[in-house]
C-alpha atoms as a PDB file:
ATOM      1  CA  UNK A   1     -57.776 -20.530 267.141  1.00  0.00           C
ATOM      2  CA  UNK A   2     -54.079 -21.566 267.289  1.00  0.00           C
ATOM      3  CA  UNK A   3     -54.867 -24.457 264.775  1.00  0.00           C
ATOM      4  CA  UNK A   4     -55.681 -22.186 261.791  1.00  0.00           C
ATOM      5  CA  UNK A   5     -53.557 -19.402 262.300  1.00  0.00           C
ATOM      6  CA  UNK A   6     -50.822 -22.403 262.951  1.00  0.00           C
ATOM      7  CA  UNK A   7     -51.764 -23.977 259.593  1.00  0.00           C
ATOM      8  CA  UNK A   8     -51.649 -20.425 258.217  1.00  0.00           C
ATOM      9  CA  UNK A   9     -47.745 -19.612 258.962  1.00  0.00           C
ATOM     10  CA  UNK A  10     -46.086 -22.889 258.664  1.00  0.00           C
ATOM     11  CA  UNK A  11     -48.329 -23.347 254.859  1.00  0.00           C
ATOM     12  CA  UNK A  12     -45.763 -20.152 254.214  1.00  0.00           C
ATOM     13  CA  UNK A  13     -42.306 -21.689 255.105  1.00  0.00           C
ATOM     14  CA  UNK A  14     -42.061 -25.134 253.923  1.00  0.00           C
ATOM     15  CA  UNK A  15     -40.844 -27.301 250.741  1.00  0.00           C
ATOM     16  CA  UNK A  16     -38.433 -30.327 250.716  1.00  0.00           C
ATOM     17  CA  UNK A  17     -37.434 -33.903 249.554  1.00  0.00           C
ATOM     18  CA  UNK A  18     -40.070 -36.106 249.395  1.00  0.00           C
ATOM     19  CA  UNK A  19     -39.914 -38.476 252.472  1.00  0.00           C
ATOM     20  CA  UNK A  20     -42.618 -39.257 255.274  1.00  0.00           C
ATOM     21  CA  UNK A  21     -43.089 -36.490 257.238  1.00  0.00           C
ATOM     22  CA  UNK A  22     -42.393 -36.749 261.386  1.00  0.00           C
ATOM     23  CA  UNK A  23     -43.653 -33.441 261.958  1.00  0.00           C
ATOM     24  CA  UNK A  24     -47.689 -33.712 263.261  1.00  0.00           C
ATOM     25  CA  UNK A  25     -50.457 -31.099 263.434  1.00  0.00           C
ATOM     26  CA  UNK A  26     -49.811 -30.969 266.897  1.00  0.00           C
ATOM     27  CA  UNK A  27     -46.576 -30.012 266.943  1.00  0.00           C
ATOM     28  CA  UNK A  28     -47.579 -27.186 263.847  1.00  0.00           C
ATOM     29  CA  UNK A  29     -50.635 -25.817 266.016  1.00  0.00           C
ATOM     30  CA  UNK A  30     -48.592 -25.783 269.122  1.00  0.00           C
ATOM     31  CA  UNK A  31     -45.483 -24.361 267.924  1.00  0.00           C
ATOM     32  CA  UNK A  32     -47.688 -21.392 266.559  1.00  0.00           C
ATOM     33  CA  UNK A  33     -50.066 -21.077 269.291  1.00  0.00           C
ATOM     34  CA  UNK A  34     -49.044 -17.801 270.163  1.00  0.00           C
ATOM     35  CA  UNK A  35     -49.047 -16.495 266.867  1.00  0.00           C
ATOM     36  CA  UNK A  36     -53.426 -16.649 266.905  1.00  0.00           C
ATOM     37  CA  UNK A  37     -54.119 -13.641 268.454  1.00  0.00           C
ATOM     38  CA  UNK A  38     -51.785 -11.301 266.808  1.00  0.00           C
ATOM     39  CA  UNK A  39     -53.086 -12.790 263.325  1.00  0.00           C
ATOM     40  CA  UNK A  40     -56.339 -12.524 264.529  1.00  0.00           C
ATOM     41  CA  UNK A  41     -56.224  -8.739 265.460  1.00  0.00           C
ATOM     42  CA  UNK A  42     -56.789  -9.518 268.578  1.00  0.00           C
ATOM     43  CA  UNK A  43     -52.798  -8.706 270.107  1.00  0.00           C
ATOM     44  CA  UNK A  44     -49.327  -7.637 269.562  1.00  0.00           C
ATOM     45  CA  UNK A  45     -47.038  -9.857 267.915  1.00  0.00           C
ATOM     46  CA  UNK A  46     -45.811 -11.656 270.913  1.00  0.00           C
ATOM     47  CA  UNK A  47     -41.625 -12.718 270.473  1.00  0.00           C
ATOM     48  CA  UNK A  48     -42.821 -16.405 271.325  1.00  0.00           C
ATOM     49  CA  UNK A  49     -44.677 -15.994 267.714  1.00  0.00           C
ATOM     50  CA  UNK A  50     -41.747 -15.525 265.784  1.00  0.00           C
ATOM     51  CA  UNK A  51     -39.475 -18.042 267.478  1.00  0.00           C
ATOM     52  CA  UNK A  52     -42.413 -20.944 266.816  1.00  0.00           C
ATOM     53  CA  UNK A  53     -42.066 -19.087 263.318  1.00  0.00           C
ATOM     54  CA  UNK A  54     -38.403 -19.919 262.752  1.00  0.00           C
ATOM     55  CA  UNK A  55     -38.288 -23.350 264.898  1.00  0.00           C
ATOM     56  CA  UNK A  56     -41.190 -24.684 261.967  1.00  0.00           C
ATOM     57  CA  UNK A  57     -38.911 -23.629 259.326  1.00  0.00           C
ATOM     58  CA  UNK A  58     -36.023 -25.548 260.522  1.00  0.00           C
ATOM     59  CA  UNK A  59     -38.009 -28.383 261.691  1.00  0.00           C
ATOM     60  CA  UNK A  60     -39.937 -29.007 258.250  1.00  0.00           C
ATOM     61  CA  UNK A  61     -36.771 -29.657 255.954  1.00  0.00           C
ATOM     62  CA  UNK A  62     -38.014 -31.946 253.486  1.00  0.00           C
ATOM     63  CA  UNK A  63     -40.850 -31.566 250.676  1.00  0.00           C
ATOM     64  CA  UNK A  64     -43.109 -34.125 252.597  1.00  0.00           C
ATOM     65  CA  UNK A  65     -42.252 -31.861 255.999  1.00  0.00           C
ATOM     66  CA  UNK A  66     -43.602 -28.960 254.207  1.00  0.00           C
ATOM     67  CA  UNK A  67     -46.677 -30.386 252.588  1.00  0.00           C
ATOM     68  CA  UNK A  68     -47.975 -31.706 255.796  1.00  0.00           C
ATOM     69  CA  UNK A  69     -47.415 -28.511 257.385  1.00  0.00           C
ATOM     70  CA  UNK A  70     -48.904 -26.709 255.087  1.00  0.00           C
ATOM     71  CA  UNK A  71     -52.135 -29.181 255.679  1.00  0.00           C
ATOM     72  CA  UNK A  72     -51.956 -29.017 259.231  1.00  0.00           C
ATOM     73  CA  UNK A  73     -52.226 -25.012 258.714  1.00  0.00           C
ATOM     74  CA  UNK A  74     -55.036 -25.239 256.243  1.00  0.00           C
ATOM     75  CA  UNK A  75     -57.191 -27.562 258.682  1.00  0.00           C
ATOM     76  CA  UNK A  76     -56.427 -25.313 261.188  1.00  0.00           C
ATOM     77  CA  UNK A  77     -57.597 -21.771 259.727  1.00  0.00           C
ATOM     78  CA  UNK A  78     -60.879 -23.519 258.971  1.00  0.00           C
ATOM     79  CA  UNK A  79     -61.471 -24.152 262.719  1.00  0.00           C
ATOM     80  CA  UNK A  80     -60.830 -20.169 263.230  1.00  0.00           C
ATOM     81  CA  UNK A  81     -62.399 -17.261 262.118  1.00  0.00           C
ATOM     82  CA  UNK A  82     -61.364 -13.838 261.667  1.00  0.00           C
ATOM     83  CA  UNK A  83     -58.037 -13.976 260.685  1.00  0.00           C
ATOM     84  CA  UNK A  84     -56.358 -11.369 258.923  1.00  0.00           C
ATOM     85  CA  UNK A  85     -55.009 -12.660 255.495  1.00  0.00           C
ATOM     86  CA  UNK A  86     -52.591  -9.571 255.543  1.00  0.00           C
ATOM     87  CA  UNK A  87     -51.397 -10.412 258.709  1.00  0.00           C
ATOM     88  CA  UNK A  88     -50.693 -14.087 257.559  1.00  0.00           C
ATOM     89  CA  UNK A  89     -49.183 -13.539 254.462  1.00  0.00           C
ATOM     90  CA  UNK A  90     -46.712 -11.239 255.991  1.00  0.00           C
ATOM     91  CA  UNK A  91     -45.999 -13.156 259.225  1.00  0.00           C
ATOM     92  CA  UNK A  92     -42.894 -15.125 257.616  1.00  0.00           C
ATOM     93  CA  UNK A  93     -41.533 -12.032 256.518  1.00  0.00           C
ATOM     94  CA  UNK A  94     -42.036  -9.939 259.689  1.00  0.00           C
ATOM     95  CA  UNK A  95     -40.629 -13.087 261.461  1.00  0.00           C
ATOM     96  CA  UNK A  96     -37.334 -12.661 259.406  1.00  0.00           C
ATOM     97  CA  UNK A  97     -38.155 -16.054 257.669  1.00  0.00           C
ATOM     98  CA  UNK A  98     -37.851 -16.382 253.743  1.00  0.00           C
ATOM     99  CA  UNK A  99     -40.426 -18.299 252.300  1.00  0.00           C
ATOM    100  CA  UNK A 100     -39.981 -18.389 247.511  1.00  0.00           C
ATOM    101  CA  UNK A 101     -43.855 -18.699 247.453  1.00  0.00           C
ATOM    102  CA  UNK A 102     -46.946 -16.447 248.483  1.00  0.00           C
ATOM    103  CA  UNK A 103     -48.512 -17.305 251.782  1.00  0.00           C
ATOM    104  CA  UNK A 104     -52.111 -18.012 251.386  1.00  0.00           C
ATOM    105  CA  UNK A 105     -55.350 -19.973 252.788  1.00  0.00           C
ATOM    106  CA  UNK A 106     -55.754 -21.016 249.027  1.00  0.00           C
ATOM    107  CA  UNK A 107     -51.791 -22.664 248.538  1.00  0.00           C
ATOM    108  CA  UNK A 108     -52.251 -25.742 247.037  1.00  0.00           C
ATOM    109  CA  UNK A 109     -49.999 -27.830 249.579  1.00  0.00           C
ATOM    110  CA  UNK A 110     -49.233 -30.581 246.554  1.00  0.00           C
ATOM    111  CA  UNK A 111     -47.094 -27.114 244.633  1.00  0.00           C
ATOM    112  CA  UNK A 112     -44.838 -26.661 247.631  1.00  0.00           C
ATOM    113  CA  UNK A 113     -41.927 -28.523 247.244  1.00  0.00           C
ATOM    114  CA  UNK A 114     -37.907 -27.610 248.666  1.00  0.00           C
ATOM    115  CA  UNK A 115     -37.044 -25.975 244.862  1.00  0.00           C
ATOM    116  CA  UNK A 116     -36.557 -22.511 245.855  1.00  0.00           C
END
């Protein structure tokens, strides 16, 4: 569950300079692990949510950052169901992050880029 809704946020917050990225899906799922049950209606938003919400957008500074985030987030929502696209399109937002582009599970990853 933590792998979609992981794939979800961080598809949200990032665009950059072109580069190879360092950041892996592993790091993306687990630094929005806690963020799966309150996007899955299943919780509260737990605070831990939001910080793994901010720490991804200052980890993922470049436009290859970004783009593999915003994979990781994709191949993540497809391993969990029943998330709330409301929820995830909102979470930078309620998270305090600002993100120039809509949040969605159909963001084409190749668009994001660090032009805000």
């Amino acid at each position: 569950m933590s792998n979609i809704i992981t794939c979800l946020i961080v598809l949200t917050v990032y665009m950059t300079a072109p580069t190879q990225s360092k950041i892996t899906c592993g790091t993306v799922t687990s630094t929005l692990a806690q963020c799966v049950s309150y996007l899955t209606n299943s919780g509260p938003l737990p605070s831990g949510c939001c910080t793994g919400v901010q720490s991804l957008n200052q980890m993922a500074q470049t436009t290859s950052d970004r783009r593999q985030v915003c994979e990781c987030l994709k191949s993540a929502a497809k391993e969990i169901n029943g998330f709330n696209t409301g929820l995830v399109a909102t979470l930078p937002t309620t998270c305090g992050v600002s993100v120039p582009y809509p949040i969605s599970f159909s963001t084409n990853c190749d668009n994001i880029s660090t032009a805000v």
